[in-house]
N, C-alpha and C. Protein backbone atom coordinates (compact mmCIF):
# COMPACT_ATOMS: atom_id res chain seq x y z
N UNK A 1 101.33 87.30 113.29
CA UNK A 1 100.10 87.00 112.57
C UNK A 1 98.95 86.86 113.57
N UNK A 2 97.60 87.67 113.25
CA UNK A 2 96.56 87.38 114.01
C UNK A 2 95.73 86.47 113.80
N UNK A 3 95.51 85.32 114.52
CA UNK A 3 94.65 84.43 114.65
C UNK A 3 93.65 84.50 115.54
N UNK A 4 92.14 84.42 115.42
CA UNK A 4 90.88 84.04 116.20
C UNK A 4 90.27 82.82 116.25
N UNK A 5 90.13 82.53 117.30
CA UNK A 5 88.93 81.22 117.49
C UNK A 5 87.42 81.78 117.26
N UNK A 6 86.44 80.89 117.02
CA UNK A 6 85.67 80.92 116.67
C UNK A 6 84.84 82.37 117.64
N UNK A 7 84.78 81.92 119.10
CA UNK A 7 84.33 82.55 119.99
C UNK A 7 85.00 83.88 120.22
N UNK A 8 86.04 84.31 119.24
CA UNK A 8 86.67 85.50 119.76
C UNK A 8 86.07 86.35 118.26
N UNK A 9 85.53 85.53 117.48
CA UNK A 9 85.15 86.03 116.24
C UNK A 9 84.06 86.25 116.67
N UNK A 10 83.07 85.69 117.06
CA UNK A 10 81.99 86.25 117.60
C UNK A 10 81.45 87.11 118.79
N UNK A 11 82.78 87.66 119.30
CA UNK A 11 82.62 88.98 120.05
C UNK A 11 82.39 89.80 119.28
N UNK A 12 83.77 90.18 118.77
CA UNK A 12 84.00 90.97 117.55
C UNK A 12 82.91 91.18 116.98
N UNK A 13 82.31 90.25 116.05
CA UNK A 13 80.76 90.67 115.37
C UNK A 13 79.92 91.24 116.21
N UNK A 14 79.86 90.46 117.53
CA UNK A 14 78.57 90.91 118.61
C UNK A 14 78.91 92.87 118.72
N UNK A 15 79.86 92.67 119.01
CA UNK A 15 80.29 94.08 119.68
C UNK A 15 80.48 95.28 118.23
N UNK A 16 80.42 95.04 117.01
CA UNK A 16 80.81 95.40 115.82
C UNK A 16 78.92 95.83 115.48
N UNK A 17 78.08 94.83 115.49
CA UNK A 17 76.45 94.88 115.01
C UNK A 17 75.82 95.40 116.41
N UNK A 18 76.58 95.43 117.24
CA UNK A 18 75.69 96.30 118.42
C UNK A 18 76.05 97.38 118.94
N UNK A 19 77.12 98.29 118.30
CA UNK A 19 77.77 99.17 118.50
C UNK A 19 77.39 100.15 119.06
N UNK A 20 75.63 100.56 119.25
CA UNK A 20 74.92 101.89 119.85
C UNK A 20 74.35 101.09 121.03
N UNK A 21 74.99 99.83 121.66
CA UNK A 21 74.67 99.72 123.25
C UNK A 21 76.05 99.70 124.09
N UNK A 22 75.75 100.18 125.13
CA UNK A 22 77.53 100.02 126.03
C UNK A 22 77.39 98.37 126.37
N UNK A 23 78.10 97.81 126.60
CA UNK A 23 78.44 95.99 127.07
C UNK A 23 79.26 95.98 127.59
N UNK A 24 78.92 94.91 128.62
CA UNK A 24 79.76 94.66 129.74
C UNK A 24 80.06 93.28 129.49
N UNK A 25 80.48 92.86 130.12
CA UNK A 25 81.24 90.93 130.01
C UNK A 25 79.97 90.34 130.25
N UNK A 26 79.76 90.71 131.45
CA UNK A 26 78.55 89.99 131.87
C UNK A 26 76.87 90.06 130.85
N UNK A 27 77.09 91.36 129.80
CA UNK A 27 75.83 91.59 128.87
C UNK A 27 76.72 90.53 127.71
N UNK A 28 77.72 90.71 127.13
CA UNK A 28 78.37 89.81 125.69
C UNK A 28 77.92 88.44 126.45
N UNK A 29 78.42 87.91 127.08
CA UNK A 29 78.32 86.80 127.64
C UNK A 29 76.43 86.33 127.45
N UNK A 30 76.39 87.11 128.17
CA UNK A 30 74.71 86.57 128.24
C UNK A 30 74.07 86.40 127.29
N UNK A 31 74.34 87.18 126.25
CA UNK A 31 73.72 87.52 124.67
C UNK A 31 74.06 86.53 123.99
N UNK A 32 75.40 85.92 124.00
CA UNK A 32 76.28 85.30 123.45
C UNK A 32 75.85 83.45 123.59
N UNK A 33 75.22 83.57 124.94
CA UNK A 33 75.27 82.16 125.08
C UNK A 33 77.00 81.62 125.70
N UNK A 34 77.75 82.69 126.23
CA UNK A 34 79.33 82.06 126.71
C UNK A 34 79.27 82.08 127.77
N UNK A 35 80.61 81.57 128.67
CA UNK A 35 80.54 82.02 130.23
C UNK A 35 80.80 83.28 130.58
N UNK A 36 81.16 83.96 131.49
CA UNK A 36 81.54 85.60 132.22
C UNK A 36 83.18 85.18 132.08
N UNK A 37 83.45 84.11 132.40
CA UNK A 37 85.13 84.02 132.41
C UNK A 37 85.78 83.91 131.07
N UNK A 38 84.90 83.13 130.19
CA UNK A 38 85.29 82.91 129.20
C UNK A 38 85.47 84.47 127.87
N UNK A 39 84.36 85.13 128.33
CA UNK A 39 84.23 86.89 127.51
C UNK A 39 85.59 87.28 128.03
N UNK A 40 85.57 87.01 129.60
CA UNK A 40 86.64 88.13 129.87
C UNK A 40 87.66 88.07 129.36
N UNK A 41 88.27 86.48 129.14
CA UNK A 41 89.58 85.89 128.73
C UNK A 41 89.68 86.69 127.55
N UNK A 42 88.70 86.28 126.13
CA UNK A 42 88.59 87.01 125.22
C UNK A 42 88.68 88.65 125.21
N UNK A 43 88.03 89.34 126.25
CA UNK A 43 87.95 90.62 125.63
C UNK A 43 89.47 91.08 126.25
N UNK A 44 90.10 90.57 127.22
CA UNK A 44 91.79 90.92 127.93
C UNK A 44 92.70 90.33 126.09
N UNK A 45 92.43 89.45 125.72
CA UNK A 45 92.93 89.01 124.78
C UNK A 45 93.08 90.58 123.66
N UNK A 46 92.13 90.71 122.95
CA UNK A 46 91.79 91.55 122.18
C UNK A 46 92.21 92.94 122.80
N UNK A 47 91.82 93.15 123.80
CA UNK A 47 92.64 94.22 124.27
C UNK A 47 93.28 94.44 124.16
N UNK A 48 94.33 93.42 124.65
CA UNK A 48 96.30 93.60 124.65
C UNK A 48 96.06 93.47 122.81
N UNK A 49 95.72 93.02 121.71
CA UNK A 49 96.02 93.37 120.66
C UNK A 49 95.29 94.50 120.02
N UNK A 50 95.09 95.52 120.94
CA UNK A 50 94.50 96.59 120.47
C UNK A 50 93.22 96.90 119.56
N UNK A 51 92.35 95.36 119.96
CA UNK A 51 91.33 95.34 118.75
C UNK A 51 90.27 95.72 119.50
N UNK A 52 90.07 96.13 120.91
CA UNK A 52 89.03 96.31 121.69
C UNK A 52 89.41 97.32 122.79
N UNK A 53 88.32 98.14 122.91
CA UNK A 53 89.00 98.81 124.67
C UNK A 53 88.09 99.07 125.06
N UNK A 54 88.48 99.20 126.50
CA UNK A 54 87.51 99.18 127.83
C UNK A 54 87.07 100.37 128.41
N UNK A 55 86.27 100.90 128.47
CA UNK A 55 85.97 102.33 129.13
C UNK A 55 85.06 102.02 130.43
N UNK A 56 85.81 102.44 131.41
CA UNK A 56 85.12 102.40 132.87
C UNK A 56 84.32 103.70 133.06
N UNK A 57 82.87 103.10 133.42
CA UNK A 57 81.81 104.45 133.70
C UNK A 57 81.49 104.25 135.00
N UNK A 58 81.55 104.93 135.85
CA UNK A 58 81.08 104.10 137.18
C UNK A 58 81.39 103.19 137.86
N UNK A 59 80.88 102.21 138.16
CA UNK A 59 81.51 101.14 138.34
C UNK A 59 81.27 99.75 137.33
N UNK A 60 80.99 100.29 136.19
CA UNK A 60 81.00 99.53 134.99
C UNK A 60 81.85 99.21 133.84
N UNK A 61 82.35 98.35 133.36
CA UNK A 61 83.35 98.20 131.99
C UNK A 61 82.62 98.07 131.01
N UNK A 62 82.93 99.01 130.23
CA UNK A 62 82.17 98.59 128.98
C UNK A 62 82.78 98.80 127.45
N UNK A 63 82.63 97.49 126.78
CA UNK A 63 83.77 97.42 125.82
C UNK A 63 82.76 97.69 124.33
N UNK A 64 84.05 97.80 123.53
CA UNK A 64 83.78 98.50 122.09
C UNK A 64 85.02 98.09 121.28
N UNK A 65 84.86 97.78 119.98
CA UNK A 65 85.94 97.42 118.95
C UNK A 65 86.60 99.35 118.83
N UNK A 66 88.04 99.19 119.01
CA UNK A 66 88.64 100.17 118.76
C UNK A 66 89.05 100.86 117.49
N UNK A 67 87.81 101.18 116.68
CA UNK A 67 88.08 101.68 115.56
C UNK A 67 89.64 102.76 115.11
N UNK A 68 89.89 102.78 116.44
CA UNK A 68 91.44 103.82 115.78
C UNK A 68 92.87 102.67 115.42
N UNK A 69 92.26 101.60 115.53
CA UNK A 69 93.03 100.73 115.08
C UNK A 69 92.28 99.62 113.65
N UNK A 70 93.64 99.76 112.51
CA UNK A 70 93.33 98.98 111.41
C UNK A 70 93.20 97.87 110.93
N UNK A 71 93.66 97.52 112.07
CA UNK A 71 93.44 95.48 112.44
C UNK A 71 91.38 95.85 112.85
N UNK A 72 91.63 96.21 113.57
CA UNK A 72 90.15 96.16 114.24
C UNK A 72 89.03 96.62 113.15
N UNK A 73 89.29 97.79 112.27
CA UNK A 73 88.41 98.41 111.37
C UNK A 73 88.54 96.92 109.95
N UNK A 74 89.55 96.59 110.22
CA UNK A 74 89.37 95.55 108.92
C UNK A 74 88.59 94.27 109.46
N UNK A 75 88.78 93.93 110.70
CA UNK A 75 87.82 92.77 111.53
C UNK A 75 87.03 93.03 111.19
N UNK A 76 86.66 94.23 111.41
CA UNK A 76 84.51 95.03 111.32
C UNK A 76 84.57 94.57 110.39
N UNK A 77 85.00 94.71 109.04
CA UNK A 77 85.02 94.41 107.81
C UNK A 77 84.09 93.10 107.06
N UNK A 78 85.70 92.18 107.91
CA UNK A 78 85.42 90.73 107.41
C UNK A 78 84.13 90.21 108.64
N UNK A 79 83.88 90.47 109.60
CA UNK A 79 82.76 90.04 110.71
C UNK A 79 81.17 90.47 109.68
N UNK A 80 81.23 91.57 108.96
CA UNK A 80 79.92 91.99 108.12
C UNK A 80 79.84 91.41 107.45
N UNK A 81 80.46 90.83 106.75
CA UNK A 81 80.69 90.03 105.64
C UNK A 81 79.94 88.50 105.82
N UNK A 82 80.25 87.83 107.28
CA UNK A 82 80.07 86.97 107.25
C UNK A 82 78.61 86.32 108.18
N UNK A 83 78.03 85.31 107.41
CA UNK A 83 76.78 84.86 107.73
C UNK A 83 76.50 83.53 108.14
N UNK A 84 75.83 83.28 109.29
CA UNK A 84 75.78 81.70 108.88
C UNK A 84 74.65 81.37 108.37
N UNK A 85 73.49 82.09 107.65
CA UNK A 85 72.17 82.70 107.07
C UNK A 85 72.65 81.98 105.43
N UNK A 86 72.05 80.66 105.01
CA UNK A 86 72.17 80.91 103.29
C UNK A 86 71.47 81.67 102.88
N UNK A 87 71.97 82.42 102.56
CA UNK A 87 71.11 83.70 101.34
C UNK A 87 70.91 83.93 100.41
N UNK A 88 69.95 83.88 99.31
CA UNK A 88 69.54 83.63 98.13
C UNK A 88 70.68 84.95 97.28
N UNK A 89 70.97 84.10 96.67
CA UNK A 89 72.08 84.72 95.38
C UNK A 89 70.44 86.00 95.00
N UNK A 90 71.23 87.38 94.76
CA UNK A 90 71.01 88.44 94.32
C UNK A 90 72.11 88.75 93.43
N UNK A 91 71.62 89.19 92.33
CA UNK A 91 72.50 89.36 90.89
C UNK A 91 72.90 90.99 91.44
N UNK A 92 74.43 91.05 91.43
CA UNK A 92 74.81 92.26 91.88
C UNK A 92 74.89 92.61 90.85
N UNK A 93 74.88 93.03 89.06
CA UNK A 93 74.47 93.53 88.31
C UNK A 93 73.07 94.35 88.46
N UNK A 94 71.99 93.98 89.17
CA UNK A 94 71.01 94.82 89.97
C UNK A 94 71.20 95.79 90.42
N UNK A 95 72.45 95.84 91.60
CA UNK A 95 72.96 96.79 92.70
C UNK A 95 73.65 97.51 92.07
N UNK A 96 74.16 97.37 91.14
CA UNK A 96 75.92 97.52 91.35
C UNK A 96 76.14 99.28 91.07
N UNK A 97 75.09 99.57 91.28
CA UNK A 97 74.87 101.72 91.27
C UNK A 97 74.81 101.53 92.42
N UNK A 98 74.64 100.85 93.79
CA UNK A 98 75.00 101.30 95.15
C UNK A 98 76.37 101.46 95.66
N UNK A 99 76.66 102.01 96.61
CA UNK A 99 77.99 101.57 97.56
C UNK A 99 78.23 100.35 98.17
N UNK A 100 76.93 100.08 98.96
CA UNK A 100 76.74 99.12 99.79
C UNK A 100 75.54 98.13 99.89
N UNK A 101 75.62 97.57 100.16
CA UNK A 101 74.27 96.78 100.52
C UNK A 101 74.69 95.84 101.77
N UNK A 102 72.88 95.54 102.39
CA UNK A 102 73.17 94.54 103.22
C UNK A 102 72.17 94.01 103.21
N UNK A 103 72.05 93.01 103.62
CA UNK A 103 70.92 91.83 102.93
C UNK A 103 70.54 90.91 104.24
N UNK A 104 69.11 90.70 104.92
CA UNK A 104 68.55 89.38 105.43
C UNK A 104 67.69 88.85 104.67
N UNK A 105 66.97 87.56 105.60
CA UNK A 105 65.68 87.70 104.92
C UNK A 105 64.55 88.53 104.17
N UNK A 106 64.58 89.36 104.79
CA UNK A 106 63.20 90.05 104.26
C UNK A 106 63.64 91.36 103.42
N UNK A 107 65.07 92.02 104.12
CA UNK A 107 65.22 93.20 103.39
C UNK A 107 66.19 93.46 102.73
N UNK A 108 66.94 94.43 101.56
CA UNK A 108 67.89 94.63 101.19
C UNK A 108 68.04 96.16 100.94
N UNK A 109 69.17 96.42 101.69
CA UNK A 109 69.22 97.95 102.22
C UNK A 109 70.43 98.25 101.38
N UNK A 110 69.79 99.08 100.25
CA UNK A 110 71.25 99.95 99.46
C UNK A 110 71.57 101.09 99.91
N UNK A 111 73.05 101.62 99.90
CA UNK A 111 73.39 102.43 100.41
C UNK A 111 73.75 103.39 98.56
N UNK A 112 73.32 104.20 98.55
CA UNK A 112 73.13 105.26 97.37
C UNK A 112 73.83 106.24 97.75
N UNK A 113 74.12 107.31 96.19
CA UNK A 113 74.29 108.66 96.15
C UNK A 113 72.94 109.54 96.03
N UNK A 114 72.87 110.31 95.87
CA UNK A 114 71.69 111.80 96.10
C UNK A 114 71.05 111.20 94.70
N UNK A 115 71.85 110.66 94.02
CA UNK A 115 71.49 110.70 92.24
C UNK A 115 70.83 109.70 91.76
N UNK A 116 71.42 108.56 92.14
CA UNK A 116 70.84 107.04 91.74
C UNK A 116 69.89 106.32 92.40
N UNK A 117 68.81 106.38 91.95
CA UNK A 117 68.28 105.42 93.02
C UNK A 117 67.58 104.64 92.40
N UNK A 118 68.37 103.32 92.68
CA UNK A 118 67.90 102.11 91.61
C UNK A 118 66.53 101.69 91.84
N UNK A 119 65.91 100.85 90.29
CA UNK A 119 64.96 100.97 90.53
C UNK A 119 64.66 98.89 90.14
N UNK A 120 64.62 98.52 91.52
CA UNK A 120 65.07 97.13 91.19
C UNK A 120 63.78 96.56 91.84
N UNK A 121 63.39 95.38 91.43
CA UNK A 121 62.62 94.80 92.22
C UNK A 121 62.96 93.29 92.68
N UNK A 122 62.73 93.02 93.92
CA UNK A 122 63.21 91.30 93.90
C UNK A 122 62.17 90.86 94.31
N UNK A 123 62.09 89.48 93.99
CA UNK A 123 60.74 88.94 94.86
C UNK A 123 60.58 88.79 96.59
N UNK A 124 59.94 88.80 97.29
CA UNK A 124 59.94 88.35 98.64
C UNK A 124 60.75 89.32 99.73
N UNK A 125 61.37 90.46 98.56
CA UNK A 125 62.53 91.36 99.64
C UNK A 125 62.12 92.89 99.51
N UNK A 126 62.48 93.20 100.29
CA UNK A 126 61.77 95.09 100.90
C UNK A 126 62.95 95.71 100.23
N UNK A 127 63.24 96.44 99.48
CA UNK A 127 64.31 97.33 99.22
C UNK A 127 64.08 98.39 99.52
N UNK A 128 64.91 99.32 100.40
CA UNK A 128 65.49 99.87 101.03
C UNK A 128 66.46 100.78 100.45
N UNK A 129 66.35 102.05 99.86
CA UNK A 129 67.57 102.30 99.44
C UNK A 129 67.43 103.96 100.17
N UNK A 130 69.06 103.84 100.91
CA UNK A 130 69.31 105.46 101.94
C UNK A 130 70.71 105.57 101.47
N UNK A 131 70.63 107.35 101.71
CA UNK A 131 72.08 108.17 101.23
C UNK A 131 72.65 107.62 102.57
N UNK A 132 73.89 108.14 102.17
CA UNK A 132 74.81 108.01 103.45
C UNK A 132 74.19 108.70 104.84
N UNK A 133 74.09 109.81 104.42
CA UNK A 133 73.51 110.65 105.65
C UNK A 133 72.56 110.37 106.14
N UNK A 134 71.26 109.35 105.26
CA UNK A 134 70.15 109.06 106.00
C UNK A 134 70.16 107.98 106.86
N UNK A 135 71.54 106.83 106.34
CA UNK A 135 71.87 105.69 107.32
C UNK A 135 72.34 106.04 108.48
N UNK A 136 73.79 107.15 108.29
CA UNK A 136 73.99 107.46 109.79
C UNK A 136 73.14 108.67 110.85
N UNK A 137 72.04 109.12 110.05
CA UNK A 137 70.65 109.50 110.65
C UNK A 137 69.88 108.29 111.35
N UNK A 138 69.72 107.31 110.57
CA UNK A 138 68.96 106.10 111.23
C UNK A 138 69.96 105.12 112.50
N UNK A 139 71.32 105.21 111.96
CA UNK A 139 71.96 104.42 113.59
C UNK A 139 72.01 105.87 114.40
N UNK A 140 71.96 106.92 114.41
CA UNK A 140 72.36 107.77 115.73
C UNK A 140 70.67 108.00 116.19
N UNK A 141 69.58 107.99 115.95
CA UNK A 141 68.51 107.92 115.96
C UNK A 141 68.30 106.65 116.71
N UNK A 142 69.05 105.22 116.43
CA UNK A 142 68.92 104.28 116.92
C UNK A 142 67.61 103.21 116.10
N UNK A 143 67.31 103.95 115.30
CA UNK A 143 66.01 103.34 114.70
C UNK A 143 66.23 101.51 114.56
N UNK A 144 65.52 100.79 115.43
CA UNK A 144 65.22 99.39 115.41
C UNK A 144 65.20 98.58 114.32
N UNK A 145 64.39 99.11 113.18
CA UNK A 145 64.66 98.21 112.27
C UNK A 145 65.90 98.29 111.45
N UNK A 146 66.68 99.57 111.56
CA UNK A 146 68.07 99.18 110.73
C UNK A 146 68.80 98.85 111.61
N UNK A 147 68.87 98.74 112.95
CA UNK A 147 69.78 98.13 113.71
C UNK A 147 69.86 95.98 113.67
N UNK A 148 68.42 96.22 113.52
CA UNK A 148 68.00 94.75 113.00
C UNK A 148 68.75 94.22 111.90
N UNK A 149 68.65 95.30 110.89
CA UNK A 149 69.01 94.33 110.03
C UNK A 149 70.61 94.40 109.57
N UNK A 150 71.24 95.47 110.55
CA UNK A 150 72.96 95.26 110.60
C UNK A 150 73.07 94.13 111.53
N UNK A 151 72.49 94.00 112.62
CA UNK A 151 72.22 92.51 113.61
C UNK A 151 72.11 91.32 112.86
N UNK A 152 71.01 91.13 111.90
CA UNK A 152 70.92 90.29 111.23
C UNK A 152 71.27 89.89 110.26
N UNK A 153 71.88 90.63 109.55
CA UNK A 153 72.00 90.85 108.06
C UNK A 153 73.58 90.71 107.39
N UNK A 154 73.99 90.23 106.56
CA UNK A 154 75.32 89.91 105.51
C UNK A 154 75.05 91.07 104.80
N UNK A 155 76.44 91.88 104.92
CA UNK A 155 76.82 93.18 104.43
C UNK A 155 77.42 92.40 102.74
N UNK A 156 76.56 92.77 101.55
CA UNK A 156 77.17 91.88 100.51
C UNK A 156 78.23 92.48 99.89
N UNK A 157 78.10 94.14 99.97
CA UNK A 157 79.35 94.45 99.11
C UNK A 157 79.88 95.95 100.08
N UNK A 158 80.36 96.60 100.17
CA UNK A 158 80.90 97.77 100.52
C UNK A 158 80.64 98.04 102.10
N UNK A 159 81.44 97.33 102.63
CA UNK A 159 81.67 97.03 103.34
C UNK A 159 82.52 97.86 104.74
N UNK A 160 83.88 98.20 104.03
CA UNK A 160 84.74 99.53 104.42
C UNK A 160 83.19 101.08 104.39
N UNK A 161 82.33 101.16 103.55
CA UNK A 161 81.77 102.02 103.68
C UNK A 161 80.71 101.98 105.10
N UNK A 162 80.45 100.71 105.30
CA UNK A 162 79.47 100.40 106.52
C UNK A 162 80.45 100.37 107.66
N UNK A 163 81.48 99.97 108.00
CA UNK A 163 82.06 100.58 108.60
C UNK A 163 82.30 101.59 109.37
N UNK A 164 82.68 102.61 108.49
CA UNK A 164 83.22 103.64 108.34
C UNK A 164 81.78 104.84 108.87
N UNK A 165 80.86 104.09 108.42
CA UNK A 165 79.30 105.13 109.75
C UNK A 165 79.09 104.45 110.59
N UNK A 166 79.88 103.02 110.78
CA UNK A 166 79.53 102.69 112.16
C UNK A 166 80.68 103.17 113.24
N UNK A 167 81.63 103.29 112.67
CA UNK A 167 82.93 104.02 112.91
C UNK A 167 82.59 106.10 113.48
N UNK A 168 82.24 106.39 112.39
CA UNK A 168 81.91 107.75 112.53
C UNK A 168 80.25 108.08 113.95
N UNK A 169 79.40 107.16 113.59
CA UNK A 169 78.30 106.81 114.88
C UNK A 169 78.87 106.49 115.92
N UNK A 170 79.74 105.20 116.25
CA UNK A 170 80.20 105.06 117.51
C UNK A 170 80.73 105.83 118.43
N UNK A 171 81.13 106.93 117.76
CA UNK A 171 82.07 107.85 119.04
C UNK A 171 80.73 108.67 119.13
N UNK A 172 79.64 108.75 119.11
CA UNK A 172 78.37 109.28 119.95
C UNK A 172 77.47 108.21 121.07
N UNK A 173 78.34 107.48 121.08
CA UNK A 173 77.71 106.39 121.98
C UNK A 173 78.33 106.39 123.24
């Protein structure tokens, strides 16, 4: 059975919402607010359980959640999912013609077909609604504000689908 501590859960996320930068121990760490010894412990950890691997460029390590493993693609999963952000209840009867959504403060980004494109309004929030192809256009592009708001943001429903382009994006990184 796999168990995480708090701090090994928050690699995972770190390294899961930042997926279009390479990281080193010494970058998680710093970002993180942890020590250099303490990442490393963690990312050797995760390693040996196949939820992370290391690619040496130079004289650099730089780690990434190993999407060819299903422990790791289901981590991505539950890490999107989770917020420490209270976030105002949105009636998913609204959404519920998207795949996906993901939600901060300010924005709520539906993930659509070619066909539907809901026509919702909320108060105080930017909606956002992109096909599949235009999201993984906007992470291989790198575009800042949707990287923001996978950084920032509680993935509320479809989840395996956000994934699965951060999955299909990452191996261009």
């Amino acid at each position: 059975m796999l168990s995480l501590s708090d701090n090994e859960f928050s690699v995972i996320s770190f390294l899961v919402r930042n997926f279009t930068e390479r990281l080193t121990i010494r970058n998680i760490a710093q970002r993180l607010g942890f020590s250099s010894a303490g990442v490393f412990n963690i990312l050797k950890k995760l390693e040996k359980q196949n939820i992370v691997i290391g690619q040496k460029l130079g004289t650099g390590l730089f780690y990434q959640i190993n999407f060819d493993s299903k422990i790791a693609e289901h981590l991505a999963g539950i890490v999107l999912l989770y917020s420490d952000e209270k976030l105002d209840k949105i009636e998913n009867g609204q959404i519920k013609h998207a795949k996906a959504a993901i939600l901060d403060k300010k924005n709520l980004l539906l993930l659509v077909d070619n066909v539907t494109i809901p026509e919702i309004s909320i108060p105080n929030i930017n909606i956002i609604a992109k096909t599949e192809d235009e999201l993984v256009g906007l992470f291989r592009k790198r575009d800042p504000d949707t990287l923001q708001l996978l950084k920032k943001g509680v993935v509320l429903f479809g989840e395996d689908k956000i994934v699965e382009i951060i999955k299909n994006c990452s191996s261009r990184f």
